[in-house]
Protein backbone atom coordinates (compact mmCIF):
# COMPACT_ATOMS: atom_id res chain seq x y z
CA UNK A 1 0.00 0.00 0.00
CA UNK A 2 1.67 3.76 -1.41
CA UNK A 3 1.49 6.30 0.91
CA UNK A 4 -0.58 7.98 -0.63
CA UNK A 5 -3.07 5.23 -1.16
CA UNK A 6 -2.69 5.02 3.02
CA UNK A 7 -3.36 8.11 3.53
CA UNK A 8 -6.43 8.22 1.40
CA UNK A 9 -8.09 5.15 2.58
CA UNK A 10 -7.48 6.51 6.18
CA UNK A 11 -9.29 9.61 5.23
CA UNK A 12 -11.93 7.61 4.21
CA UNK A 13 -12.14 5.00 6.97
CA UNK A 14 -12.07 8.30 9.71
CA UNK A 15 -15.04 10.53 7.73
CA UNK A 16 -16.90 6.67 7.66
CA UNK A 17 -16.21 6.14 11.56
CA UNK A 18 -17.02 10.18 12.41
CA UNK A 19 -20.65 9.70 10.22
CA UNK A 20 -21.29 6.18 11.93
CA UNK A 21 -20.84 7.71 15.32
CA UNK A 22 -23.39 10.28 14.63
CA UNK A 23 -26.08 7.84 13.73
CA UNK A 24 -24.94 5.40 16.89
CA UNK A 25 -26.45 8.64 18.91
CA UNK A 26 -29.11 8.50 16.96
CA UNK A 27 -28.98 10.82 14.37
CA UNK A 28 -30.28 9.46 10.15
CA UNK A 29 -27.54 8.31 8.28
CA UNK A 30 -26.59 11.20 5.65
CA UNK A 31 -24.52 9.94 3.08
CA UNK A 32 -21.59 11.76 1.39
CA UNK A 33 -22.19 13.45 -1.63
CA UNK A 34 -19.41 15.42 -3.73
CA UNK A 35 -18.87 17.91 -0.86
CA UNK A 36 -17.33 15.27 0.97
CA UNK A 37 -14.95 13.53 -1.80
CA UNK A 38 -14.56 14.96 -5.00
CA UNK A 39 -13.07 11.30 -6.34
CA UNK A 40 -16.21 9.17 -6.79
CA UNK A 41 -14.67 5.94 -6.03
CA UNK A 42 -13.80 7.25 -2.36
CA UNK A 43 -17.14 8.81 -1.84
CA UNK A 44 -18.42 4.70 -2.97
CA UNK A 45 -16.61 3.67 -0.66
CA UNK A 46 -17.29 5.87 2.67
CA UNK A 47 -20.87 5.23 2.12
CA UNK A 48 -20.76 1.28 1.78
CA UNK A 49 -18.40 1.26 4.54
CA UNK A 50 -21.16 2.85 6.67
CA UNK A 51 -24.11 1.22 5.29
CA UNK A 52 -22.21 -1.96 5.92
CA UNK A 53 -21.77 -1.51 9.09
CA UNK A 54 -25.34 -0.38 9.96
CA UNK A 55 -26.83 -3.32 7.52
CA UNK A 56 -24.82 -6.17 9.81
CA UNK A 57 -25.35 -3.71 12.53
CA UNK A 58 -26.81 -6.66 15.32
CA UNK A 59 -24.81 -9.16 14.20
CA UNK A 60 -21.58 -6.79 14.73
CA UNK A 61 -23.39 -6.45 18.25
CA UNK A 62 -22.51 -9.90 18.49
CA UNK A 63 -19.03 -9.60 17.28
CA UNK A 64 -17.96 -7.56 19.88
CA UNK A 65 -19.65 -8.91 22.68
CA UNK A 66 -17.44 -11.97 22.22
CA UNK A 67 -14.01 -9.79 21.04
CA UNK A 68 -14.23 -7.55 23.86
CA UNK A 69 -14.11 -9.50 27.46
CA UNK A 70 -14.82 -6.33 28.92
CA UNK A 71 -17.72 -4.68 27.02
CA UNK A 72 -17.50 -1.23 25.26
CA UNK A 73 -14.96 1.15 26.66
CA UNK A 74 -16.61 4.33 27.65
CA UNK A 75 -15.55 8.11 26.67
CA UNK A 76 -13.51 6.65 23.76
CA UNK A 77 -14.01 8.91 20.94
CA UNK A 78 -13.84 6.87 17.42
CA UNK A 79 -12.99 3.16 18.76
CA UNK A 80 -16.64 2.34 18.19
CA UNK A 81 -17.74 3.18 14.72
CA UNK A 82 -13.70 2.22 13.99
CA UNK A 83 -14.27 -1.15 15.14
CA UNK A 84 -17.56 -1.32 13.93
CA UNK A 85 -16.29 -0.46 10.29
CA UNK A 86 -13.05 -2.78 10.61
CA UNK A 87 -15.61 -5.45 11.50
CA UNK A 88 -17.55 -4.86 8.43
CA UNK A 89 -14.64 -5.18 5.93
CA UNK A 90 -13.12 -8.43 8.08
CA UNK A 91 -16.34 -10.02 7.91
CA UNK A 92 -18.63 -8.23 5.37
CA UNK A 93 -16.48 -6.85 2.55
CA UNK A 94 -13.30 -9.21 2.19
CA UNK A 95 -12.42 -7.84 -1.38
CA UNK A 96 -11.07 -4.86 0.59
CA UNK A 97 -8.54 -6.99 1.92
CA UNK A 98 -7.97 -8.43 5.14
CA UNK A 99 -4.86 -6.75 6.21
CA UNK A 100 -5.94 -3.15 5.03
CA UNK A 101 -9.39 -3.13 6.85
CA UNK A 102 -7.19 -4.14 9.94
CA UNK A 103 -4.47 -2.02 9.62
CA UNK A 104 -6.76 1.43 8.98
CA UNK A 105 -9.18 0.97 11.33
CA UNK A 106 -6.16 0.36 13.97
CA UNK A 107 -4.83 3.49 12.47
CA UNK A 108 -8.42 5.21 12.48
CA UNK A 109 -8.65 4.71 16.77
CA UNK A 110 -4.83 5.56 17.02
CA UNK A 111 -5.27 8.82 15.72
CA UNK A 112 -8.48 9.91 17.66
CA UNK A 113 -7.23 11.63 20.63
CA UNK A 114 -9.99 10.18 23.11
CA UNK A 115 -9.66 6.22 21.20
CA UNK A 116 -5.73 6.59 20.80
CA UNK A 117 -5.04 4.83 24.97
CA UNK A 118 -7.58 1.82 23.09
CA UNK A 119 -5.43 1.33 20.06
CA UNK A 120 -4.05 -2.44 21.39
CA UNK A 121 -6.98 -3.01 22.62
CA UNK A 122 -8.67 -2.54 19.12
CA UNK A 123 -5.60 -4.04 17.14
CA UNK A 124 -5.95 -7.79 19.43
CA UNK A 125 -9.80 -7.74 19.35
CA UNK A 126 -9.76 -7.34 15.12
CA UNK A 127 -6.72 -10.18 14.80
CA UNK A 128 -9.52 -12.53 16.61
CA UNK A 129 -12.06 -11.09 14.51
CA UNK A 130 -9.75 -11.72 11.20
CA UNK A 131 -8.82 -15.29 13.05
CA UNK A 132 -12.18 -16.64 13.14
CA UNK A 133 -13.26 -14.73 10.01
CA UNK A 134 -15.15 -18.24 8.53
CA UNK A 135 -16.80 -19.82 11.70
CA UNK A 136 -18.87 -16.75 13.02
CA UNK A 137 -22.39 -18.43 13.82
CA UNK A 138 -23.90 -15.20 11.90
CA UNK A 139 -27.52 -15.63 12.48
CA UNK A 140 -30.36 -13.65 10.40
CA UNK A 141 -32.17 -12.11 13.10
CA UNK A 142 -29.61 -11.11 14.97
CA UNK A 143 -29.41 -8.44 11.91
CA UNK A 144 -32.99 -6.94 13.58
CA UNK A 145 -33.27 -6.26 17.62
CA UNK A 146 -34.70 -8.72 19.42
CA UNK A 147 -37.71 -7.31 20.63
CA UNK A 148 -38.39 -6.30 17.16
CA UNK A 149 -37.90 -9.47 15.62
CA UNK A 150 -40.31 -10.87 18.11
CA UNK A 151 -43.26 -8.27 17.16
CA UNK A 152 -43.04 -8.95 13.73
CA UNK A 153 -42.65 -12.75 14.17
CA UNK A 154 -46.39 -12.51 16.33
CA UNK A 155 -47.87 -9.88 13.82
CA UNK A 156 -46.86 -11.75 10.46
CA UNK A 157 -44.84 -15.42 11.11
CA UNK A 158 -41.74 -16.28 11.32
CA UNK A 159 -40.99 -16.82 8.10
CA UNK A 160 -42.31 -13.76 7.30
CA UNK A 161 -40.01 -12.14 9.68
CA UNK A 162 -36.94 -13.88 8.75
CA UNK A 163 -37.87 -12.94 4.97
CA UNK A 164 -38.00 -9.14 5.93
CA UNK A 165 -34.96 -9.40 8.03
CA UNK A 166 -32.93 -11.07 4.66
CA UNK A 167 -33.64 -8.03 3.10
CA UNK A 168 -31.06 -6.21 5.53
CA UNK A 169 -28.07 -8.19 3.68
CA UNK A 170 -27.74 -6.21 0.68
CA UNK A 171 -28.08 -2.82 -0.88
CA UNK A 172 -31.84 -2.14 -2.00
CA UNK A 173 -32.34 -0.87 -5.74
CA UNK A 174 -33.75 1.92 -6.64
CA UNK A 175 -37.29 2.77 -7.72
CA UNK A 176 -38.24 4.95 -10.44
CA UNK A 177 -41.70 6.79 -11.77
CA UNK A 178 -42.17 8.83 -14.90
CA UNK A 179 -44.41 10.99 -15.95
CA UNK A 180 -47.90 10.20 -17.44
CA UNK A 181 -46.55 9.38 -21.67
CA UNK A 182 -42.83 9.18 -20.68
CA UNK A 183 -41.13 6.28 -21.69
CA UNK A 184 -38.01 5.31 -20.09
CA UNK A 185 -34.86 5.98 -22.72
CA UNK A 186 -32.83 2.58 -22.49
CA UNK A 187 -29.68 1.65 -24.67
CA UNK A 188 -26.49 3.92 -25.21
CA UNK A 189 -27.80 6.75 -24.11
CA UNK A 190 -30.81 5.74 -21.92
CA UNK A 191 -31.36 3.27 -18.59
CA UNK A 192 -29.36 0.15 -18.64
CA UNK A 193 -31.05 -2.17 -16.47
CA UNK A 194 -34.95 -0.81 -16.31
CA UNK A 195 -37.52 -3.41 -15.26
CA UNK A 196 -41.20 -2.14 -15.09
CA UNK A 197 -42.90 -3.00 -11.81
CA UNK A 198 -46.62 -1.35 -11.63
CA UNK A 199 -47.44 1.18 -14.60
CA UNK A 200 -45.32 4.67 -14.54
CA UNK A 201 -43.24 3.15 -11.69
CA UNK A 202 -39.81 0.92 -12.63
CA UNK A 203 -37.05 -0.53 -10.87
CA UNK A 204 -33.07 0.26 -11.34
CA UNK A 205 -31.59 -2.90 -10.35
CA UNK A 206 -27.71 -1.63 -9.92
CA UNK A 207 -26.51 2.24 -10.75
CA UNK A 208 -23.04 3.73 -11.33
CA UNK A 209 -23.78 7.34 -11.54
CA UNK A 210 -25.63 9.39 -8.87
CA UNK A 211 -29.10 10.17 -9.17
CA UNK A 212 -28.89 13.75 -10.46
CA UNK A 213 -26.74 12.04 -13.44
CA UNK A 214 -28.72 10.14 -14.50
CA UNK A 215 -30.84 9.91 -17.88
CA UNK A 216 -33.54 12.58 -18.48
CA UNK A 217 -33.26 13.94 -14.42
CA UNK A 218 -32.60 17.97 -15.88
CA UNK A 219 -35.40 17.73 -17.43
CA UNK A 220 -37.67 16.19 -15.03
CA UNK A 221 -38.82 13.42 -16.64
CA UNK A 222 -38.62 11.41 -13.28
CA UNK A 223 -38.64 11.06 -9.46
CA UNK A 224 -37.45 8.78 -7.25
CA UNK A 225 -40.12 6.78 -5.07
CA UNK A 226 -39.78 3.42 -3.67
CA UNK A 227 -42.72 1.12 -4.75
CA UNK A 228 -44.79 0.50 -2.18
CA UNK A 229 -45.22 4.54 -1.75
CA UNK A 230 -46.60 4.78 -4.56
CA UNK A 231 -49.12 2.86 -4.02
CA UNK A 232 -51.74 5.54 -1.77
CA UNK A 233 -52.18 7.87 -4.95
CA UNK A 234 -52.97 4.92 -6.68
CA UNK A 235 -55.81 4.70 -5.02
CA UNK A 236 -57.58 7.95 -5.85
CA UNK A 237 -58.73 6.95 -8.87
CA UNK A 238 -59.40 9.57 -11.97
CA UNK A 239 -58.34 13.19 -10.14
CA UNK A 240 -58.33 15.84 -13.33
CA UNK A 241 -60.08 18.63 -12.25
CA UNK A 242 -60.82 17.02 -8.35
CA UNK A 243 -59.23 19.51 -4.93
CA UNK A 244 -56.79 17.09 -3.68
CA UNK A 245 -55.29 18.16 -0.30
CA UNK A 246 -51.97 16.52 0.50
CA UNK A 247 -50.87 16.73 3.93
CA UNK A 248 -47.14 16.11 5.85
CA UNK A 249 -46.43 16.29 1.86
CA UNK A 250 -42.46 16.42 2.13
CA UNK A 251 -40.32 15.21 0.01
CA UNK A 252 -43.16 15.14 -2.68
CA UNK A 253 -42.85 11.86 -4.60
CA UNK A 254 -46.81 11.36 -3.67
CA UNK A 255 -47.59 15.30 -4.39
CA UNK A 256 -45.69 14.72 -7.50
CA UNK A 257 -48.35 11.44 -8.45
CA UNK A 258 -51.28 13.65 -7.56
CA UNK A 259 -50.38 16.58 -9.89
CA UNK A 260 -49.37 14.20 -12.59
CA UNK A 261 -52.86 12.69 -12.56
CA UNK A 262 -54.36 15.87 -13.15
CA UNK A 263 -55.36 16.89 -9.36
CA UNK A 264 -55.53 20.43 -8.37
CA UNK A 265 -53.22 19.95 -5.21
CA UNK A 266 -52.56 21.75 -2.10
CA UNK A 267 -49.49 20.86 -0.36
CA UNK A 268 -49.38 20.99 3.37
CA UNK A 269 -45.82 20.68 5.26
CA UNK A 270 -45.10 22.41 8.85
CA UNK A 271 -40.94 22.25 8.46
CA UNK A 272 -39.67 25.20 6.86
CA UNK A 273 -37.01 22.97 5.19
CA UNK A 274 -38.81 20.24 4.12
CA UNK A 275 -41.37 22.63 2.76
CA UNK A 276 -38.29 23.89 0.37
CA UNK A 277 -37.08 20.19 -0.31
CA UNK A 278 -40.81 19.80 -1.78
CA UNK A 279 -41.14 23.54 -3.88
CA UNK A 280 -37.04 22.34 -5.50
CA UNK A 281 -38.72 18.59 -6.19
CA UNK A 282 -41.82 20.10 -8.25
CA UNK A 283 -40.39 23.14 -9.81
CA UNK A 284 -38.00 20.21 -11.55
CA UNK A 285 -40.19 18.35 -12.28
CA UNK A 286 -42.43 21.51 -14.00
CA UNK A 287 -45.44 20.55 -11.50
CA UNK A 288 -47.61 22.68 -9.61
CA UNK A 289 -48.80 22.60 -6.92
CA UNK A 290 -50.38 25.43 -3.50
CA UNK A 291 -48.23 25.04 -1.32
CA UNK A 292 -48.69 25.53 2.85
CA UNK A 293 -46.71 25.82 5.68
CA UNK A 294 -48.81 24.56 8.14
CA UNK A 295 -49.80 21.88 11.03
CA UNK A 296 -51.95 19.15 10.07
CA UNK A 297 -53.55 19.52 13.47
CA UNK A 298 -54.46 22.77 12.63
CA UNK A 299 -56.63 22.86 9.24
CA UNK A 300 -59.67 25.09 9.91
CA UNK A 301 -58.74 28.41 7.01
CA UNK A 302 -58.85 25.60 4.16
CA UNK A 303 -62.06 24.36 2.26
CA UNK A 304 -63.13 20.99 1.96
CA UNK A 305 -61.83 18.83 -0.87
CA UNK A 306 -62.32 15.38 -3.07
CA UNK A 307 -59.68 13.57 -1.88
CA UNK A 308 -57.19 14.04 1.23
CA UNK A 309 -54.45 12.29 1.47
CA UNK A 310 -52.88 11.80 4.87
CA UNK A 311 -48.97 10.56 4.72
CA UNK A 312 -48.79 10.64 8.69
CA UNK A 313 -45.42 10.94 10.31
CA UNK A 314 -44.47 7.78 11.92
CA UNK A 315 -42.35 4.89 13.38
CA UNK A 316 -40.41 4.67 9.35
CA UNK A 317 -40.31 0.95 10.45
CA UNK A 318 -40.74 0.42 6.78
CA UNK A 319 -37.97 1.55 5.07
CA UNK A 320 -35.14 -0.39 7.30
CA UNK A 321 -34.24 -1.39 4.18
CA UNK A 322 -32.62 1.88 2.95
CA UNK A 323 -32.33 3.39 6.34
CA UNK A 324 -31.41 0.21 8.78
CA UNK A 325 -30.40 2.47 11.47
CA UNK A 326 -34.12 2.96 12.02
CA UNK A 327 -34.28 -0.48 13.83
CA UNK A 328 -31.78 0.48 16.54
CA UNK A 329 -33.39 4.25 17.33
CA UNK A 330 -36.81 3.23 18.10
CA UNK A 331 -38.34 1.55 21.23
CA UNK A 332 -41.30 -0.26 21.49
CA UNK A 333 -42.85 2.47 23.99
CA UNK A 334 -42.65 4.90 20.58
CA UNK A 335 -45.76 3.52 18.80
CA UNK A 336 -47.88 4.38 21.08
CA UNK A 337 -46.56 8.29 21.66
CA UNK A 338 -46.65 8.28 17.55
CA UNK A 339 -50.07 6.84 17.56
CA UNK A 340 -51.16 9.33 19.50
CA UNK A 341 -50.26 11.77 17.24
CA UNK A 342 -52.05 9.79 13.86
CA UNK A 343 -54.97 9.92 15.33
CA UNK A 344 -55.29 13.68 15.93
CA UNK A 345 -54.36 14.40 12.53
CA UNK A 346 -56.27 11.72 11.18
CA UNK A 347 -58.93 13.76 13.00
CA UNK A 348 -57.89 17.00 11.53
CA UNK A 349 -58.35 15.26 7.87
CA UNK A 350 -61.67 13.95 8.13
CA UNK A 351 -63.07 17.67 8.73
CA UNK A 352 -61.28 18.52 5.64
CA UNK A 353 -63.28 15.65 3.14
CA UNK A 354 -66.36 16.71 0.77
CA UNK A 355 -69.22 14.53 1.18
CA UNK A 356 -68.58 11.79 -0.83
CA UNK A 357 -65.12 12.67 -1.02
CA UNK A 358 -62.16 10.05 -0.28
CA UNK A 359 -59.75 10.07 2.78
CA UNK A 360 -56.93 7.88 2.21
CA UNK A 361 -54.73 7.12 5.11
CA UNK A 362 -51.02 5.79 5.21
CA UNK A 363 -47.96 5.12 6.90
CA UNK A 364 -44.29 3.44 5.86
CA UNK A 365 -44.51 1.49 9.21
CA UNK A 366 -44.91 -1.92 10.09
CA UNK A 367 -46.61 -1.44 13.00
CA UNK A 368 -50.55 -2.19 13.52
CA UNK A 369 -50.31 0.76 15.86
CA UNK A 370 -50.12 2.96 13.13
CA UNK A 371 -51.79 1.62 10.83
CA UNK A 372 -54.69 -0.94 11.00
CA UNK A 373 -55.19 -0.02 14.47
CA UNK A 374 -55.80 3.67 13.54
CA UNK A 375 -58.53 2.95 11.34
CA UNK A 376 -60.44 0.94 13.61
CA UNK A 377 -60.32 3.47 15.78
CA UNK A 378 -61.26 6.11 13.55
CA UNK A 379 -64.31 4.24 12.14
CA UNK A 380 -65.77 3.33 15.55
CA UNK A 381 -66.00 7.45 16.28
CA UNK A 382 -66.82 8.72 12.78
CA UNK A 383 -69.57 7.00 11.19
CA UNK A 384 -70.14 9.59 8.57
CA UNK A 385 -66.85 7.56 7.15
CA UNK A 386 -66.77 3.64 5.64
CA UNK A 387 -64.24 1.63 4.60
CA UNK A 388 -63.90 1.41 1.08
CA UNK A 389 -62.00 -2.05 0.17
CA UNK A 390 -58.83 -1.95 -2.21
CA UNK A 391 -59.14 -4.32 -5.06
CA UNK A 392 -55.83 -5.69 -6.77
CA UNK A 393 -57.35 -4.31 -10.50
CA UNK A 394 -56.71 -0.81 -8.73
CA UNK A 395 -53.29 -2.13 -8.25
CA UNK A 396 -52.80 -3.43 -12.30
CA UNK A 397 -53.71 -6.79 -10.94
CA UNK A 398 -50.99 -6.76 -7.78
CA UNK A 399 -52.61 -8.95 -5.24
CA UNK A 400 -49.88 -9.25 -3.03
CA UNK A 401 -50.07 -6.29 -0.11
CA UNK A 402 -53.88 -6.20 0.05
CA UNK A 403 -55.19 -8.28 3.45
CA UNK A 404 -58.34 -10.02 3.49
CA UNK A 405 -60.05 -6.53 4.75
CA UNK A 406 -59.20 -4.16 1.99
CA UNK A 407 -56.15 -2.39 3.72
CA UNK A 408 -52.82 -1.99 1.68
CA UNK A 409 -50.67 -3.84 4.53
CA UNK A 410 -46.97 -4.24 2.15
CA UNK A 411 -44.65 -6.10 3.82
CA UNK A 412 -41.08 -5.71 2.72
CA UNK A 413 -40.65 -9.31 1.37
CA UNK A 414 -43.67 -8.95 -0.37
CA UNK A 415 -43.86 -10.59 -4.11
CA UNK A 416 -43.39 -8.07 -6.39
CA UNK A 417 -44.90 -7.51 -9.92
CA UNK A 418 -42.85 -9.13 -13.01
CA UNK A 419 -40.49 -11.09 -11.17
CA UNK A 420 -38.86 -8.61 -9.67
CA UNK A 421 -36.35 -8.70 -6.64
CA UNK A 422 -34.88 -6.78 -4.08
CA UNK A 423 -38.09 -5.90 -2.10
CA UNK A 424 -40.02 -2.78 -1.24
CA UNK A 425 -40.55 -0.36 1.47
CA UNK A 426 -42.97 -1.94 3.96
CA UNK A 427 -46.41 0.01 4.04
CA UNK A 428 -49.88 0.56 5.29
CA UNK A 429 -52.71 2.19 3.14
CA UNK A 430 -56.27 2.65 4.12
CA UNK A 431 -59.16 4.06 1.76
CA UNK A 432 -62.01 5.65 4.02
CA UNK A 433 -65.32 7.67 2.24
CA UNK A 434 -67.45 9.87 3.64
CA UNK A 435 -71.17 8.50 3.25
CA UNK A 436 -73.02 11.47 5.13
């Protein structure tokens, strides 16, 4: 290894350990874009080091537990995410070579002035990692916490649960929808790799480039929107010329649906920057859109509309599969405190539907809590509402995440459409009418 080429991978392995200690304290995983490493290849890198390490991250838990005699040391700076990460190249990445991952996350911890006193410690417990590098008995749901594991075991099976779980050991693809009469460039100069899962929505299976450089994103011929979320626009049905109201409406791949279908949308978001995020996502994709900053508690200066479309913040249990840290911030006491929440806004909504108007209801959560559990709720105090059952023609024929009562319930190991792989964000969808 040249000096230089030292020097550079240690640059990487410390901006990987100082981004995985953020998220350890529970912060979201941001990854690095070209403000972090102009050379693309390093900026690959720092980012699958720390998704790595956050994919595997229970069965590093593990790992340790058995390397270090004496548990975590505390007040230690970078000898956690350092280990973590040299952990996840012994184990997880061995085309980055054995002796490298050791040697520069050694060199990571003895460079941190609060890890530095850990360095031997850090340089005998990786040699035993290294050592026994073949006979780990790496189980798959160690990869989810164990409380968690059990919930979804009771709420769906265990197969079920170890199926979701799998999904954890590698990088999910990435979802795609186009415009209404786009058709998705392909060859030389197009997508290399495009496999159609539901109509307008497709399915990148492996990328090179970043998003922004990719084909026909300057001139917003696309969006980015994992499957399963696209699902609760779906369900609207014919919108040209109907008042849609979307509320908690950030990032806008469902606002972006809505207005593409011909609705005439108002956009609700209470964060300032998220608000933002949304006007940039429309205004490149030529959209349009009314656009509120306001609390979806708080809804009484607006008229009533056709449909309302309620994206409630949540749990996110959903999308471990593209944030997996998501599985170690939240306890099981948070559903409830979140529920609590739903339900006023769900609330909030209803006031806010037409008669004979639709009120569609969802969360990117696996938990009943926040999802089934809300709408029984809600239907017990507002009978001017009734459940109106989702049929899989709504769906182009995709039988797969409606249950047996008419409730979108996606699970992340969900058959997809067309053979496709790789999963999908788990998710909950209700359709509600008002009848009087």
């Amino acid at each position: 290894m040249s000096a230089k080429s030292n020097t550079a991978g240690l640059d990487v392995r410390r901006a990987a350990a100082q981004r995985l200690q953020l998220v350890l304290t529970g912060a979201p995983f941001i990854p690095f874009g070209a403000d972090d490493f102009e050379d693309g290849r390093e900026r690959a890198l720092a980012n699958r080091l720390v998704t790595t390490a956050l994919r595997r991250h229970g069965q590093i838990n593990q790992v340790l537990v058995s390397v270090l005699d004496k548990g975590m040391p505390k007040r230690a700076g970078l000898f956690e995410p350092a280990m973590r990460i040299g952990i996840a190249q012994l184990l997880f990445m061995p085309e980055q070579g054995a002796h490298a991952a050791l040697h520069l996350a050694v060199e990571t911890i003895k460079r941190d002035r609060r890890a530095s006193r850990f360095a031997k410690l850090a340089n005998a417990a990786l040699r035993s990692v290294q050592r026994q590098a073949d006979d780990w008995p790496l189980r798959v749901q160690d990869l989810v916490p164990e409380w968690m594991f059990k919930r979804w075991t009771k709420q769906y099976g265990e197969t079920q649960a170890h199926k979701m779980a799998e999904l954890l050991l590698a990088q999910p693809p990435l979802d795609l929808v186009f415009k209404s009469g786009v058709e998705p460039q392909t060859g030389a100069n197009g997508f290399d790799g495009l496999a159609a899962l539901l109509p307008q929505s497709f399915r990148l299976a492996t990328r090179d480039a970043s998003v922004a450089d990719l084909p026909d994103y300057a001139d917003g011929q696309w969006w980015v929107q994992d499957l399963s979320s696209t699902l609760p626009a779906r369900l609207a049905g014919s919108l040209v010329g109907k008042k849609v109201l979307d509320l908690c409406a950030a990032p806008g791949g469902k606002t972006a649906q809505l207005c593409d279908m011909g609705g005439l949308v108002t956009a609700v978001e209470i964060e300032p920057d998220r608000l933002s995020r949304l006007k940039e996502n429309l205004e490149r994709l030529n959209f349009h859109a009314e656009m509120l900053e306001a609390d979806a508690t708080q809804l009484d200066g607006l008229d009533e509309f056709d449909v309302v479309m309620l994206d409630a913040p949540c749990s996110a249990t959903g999308t471990f599969r593209r944030h997996p840290e998501v599985l170690w911030h939240r306890k099981e006491s948070d559903f409830a405190h979140r529920a609590a929440l739903q339900s006023e806004m769900l609330g909030s909504a209803a006031k806010k539907v037409a008669k004979g108007g639709q009120l569609i209801y969802c969360t990117c959560s696996l938990e009943p809590e926040e999802g089934e559990n809300q709408i029984e709720q809600f239907l017990k105090q507002h009978s001017e509402f009734a459940l109106a059952p989702i049929k899989s023609d709504e769906l182009a024929g995709w039988a797969g995440p409606i249950d047996l009562n008419g409730y979108v319930r996606a699970l992340p190991c969900v058959e997809l459409p067309n053979g496709c792989t790789g999963g999908t964000d788990g998710f909950f969808a209700a359709r509600l009418q008002r009848v009087a």
